[in-house]
C-alpha atoms as a PDB file:
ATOM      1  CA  UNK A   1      -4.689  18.817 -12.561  1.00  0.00           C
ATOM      2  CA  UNK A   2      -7.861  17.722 -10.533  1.00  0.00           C
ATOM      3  CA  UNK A   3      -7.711  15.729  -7.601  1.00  0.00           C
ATOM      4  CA  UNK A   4      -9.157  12.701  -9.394  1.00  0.00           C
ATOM      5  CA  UNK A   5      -6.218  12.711 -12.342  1.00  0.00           C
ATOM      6  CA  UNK A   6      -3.919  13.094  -9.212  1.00  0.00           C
ATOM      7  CA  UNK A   7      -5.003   9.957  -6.868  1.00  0.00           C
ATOM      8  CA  UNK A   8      -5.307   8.204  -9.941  1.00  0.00           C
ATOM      9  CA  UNK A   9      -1.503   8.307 -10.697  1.00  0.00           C
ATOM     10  CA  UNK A  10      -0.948   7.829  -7.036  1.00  0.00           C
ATOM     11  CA  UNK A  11      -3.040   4.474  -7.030  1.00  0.00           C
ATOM     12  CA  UNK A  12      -0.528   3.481  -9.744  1.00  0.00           C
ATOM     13  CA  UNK A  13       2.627   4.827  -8.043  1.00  0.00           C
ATOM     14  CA  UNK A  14       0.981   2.399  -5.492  1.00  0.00           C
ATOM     15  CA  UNK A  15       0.715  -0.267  -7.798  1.00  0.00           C
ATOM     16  CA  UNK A  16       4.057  -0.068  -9.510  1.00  0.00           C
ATOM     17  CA  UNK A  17       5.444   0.037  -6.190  1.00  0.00           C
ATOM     18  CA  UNK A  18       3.875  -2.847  -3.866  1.00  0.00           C
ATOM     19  CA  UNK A  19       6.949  -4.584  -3.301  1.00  0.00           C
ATOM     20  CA  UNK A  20       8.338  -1.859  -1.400  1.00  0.00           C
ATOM     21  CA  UNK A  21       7.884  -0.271   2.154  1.00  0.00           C
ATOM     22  CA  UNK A  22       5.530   2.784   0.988  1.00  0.00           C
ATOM     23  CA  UNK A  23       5.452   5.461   2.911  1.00  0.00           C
ATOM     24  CA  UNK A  24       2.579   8.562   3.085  1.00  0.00           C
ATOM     25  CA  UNK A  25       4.633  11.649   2.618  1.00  0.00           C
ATOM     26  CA  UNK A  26       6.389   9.711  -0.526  1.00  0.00           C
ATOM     27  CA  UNK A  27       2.894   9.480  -2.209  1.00  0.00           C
ATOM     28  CA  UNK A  28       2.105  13.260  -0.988  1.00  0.00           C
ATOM     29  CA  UNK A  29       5.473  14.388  -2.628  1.00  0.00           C
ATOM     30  CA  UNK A  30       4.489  12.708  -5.430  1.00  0.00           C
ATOM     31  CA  UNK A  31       1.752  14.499  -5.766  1.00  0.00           C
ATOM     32  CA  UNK A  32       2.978  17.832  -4.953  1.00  0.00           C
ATOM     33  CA  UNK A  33       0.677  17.828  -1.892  1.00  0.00           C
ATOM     34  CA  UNK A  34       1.489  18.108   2.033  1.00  0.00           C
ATOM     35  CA  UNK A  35       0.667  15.111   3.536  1.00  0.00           C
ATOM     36  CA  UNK A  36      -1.927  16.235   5.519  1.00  0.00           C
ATOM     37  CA  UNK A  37      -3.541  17.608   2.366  1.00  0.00           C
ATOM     38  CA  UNK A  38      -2.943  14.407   0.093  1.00  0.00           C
ATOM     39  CA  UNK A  39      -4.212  12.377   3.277  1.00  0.00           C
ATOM     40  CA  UNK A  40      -7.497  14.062   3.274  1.00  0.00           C
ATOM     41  CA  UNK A  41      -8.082  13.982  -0.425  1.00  0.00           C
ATOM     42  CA  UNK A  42      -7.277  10.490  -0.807  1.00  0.00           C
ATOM     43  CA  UNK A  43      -9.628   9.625   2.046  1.00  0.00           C
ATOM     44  CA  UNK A  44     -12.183  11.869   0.351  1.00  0.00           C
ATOM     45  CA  UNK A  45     -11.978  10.269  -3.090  1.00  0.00           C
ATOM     46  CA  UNK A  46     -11.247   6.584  -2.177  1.00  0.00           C
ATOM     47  CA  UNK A  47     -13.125   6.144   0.776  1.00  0.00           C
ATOM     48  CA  UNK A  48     -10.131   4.670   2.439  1.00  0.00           C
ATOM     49  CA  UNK A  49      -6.955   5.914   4.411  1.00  0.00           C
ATOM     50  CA  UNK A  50      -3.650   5.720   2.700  1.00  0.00           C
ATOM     51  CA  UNK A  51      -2.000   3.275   4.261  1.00  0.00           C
ATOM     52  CA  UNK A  52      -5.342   0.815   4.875  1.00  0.00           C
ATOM     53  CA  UNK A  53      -5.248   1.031   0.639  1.00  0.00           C
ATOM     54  CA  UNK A  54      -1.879   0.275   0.848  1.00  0.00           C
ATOM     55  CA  UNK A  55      -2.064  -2.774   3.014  1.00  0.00           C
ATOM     56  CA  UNK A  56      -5.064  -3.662   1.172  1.00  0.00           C
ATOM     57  CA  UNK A  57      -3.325  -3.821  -1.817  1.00  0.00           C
ATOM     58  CA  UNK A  58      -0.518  -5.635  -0.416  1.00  0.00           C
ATOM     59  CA  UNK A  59      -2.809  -8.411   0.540  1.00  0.00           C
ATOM     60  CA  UNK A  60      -4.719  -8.702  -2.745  1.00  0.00           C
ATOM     61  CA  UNK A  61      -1.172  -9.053  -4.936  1.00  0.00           C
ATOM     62  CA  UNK A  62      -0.115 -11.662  -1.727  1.00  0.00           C
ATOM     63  CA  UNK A  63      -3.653 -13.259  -2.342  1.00  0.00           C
ATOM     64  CA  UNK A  64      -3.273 -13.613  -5.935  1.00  0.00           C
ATOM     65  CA  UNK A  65       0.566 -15.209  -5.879  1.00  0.00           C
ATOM     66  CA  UNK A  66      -0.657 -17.539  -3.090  1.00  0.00           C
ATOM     67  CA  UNK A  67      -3.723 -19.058  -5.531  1.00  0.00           C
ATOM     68  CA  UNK A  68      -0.968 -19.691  -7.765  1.00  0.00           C
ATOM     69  CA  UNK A  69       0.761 -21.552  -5.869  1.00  0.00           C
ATOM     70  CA  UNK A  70       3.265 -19.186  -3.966  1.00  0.00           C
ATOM     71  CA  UNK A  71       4.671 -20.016  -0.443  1.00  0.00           C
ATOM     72  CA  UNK A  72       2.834 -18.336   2.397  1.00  0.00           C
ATOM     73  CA  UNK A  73       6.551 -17.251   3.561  1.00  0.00           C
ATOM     74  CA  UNK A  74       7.710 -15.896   0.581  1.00  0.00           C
ATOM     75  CA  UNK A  75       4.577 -13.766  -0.301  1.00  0.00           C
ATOM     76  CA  UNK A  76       4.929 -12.446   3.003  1.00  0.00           C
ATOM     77  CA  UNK A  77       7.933 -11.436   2.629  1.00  0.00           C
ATOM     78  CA  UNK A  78       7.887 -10.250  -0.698  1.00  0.00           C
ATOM     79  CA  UNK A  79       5.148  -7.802  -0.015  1.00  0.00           C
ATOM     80  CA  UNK A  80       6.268  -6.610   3.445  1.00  0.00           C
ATOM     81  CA  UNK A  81       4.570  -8.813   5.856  1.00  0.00           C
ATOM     82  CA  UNK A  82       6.745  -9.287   9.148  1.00  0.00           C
ATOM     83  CA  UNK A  83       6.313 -11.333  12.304  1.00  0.00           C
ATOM     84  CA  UNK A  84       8.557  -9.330  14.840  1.00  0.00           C
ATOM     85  CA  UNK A  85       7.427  -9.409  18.288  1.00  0.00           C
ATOM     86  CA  UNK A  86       6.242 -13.014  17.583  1.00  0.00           C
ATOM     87  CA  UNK A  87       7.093 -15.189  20.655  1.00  0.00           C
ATOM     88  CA  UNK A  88       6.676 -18.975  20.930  1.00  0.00           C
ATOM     89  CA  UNK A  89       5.871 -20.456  23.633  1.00  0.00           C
ATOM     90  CA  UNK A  90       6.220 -24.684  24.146  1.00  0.00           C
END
């Protein structure tokens, strides 16, 4: 399979997957690549590291369900978006 079929079915793993907490050598198993390996192809072909695309995509789905009228809280957490090591201060 080329490389192109390959990160092609990994941007949909991505997809199909945005809810959860993705991690790198999930998408390289996936792929029947090491990680280092899948990390440098991916970089190669997309022009972005995995995990940037990842949070990219994250933010475009949390984007999209906030124009339609979504909570800011619940899009954040839906899609992974934490505020630990927040502190208020008053």
């Amino acid at each position: 399979m080329e490389y192109e079929a390959v990160i092609q079915t990994v941007l949909d793993e991505i997809d199909n997957r945005i809810t959860e907490n993705i991690r790198v050598f999930e998408l390289a198993r996936a792929a029947n690549y090491s990680a280092y390996h899948f990390c440098r192809v991916f970089t190669e072909l997309t022009g972005t590291p995995v995990l940037a695309y990842v949070t990219r995509r994250k933010l475009e789905y949390a984007l999209y369900d906030l124009s339609r009228g979504k909570r800011v809280i619940d899009a954040a957490a839906e899609y992974g978006f934490e505020t630990r090591g927040v502190h208020k201060s008053f």
